[in-house]
Protein backbone atom coordinates (compact mmCIF):
# COMPACT_ATOMS: atom_id res chain seq x y z
CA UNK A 1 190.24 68.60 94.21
CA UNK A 2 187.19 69.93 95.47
CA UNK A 3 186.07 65.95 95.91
CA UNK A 4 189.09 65.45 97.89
CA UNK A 5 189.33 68.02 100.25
CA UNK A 6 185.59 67.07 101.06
CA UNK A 7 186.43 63.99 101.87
CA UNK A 8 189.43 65.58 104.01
CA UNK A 9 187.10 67.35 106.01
CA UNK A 10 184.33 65.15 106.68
CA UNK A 11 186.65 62.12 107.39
CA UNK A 12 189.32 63.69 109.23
CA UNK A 13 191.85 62.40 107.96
CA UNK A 14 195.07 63.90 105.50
CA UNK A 15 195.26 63.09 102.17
CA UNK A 16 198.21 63.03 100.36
CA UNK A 17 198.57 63.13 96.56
CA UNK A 18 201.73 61.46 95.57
CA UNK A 19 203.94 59.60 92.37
CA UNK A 20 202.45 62.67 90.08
CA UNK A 21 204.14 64.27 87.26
CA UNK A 22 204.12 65.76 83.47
CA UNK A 23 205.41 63.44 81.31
CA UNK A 24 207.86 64.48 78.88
CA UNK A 25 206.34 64.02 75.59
CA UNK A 26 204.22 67.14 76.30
CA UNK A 27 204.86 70.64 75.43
CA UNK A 28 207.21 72.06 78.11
CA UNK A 29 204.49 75.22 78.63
CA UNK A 30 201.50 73.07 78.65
CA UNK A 31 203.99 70.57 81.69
CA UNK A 32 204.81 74.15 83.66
CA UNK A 33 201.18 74.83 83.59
CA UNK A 34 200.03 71.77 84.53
CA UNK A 35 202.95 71.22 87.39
CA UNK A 36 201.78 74.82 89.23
CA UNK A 37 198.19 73.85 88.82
CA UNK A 38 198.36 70.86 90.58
CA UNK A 39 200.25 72.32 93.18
CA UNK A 40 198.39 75.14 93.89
CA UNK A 41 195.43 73.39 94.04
CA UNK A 42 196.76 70.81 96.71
CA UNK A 43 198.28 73.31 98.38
CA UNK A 44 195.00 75.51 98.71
CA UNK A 45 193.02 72.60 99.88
CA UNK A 46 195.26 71.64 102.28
CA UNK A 47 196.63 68.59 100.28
CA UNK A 48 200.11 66.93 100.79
CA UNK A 49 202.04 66.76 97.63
CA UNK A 50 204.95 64.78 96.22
CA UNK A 51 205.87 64.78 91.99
CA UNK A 52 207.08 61.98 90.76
CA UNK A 53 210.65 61.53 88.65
CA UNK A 54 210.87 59.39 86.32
CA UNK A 55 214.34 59.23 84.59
CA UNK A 56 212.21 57.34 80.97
CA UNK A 57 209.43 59.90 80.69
CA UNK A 58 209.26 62.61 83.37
CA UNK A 59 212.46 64.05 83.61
CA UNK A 60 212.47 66.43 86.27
CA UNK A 61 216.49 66.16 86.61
CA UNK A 62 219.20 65.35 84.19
CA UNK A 63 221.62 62.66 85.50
CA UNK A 64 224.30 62.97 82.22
CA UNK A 65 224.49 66.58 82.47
CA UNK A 66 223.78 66.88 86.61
CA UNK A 67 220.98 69.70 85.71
CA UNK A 68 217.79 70.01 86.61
CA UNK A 69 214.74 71.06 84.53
CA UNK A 70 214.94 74.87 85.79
CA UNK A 71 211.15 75.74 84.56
CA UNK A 72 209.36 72.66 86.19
CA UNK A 73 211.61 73.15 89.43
CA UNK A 74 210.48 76.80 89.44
CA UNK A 75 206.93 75.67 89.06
CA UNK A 76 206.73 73.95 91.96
CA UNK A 77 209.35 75.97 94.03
CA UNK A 78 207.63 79.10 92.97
CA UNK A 79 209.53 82.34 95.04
């Protein structure tokens, strides 16, 4: 990140860090983690964000049940 925001500043220019995600074969803990790291760290260099959802291996929502993954929502939603 540090790499990136350098670049931010000395080009001018936003930088956006998109299609991102924990995939689902992880540890739910260890994708939490990994989900508020990543956005604090954009956030705190000034770094657009997007996560990426991927119905076959980074379920951030469930379409059967019409839920969403409450702990990786919360991580990046944070209060």
């Amino acid at each position: 990140m540090a790499l990136i925001a350098s670049y931010r500043q000395s080009q001018g220019r936003a930088v956006y860090n998109g299609e991102w995600g924990p995939q689902d074969g992880g540890a739910l803990e260890s994708r939490v983690r990994l989900v508020t790291e990543v956005r604090q760290q954009c956030e705190d260099a000034g770094v657009g964000w997007a996560i990426w959802e991927d119905p076959v291996n980074m379920n951030l929502f469930d379409s059967q049940a019409g839920t969403w993954l409450t702990e990786i929502i919360d991580a990046l939603l944070p209060p």
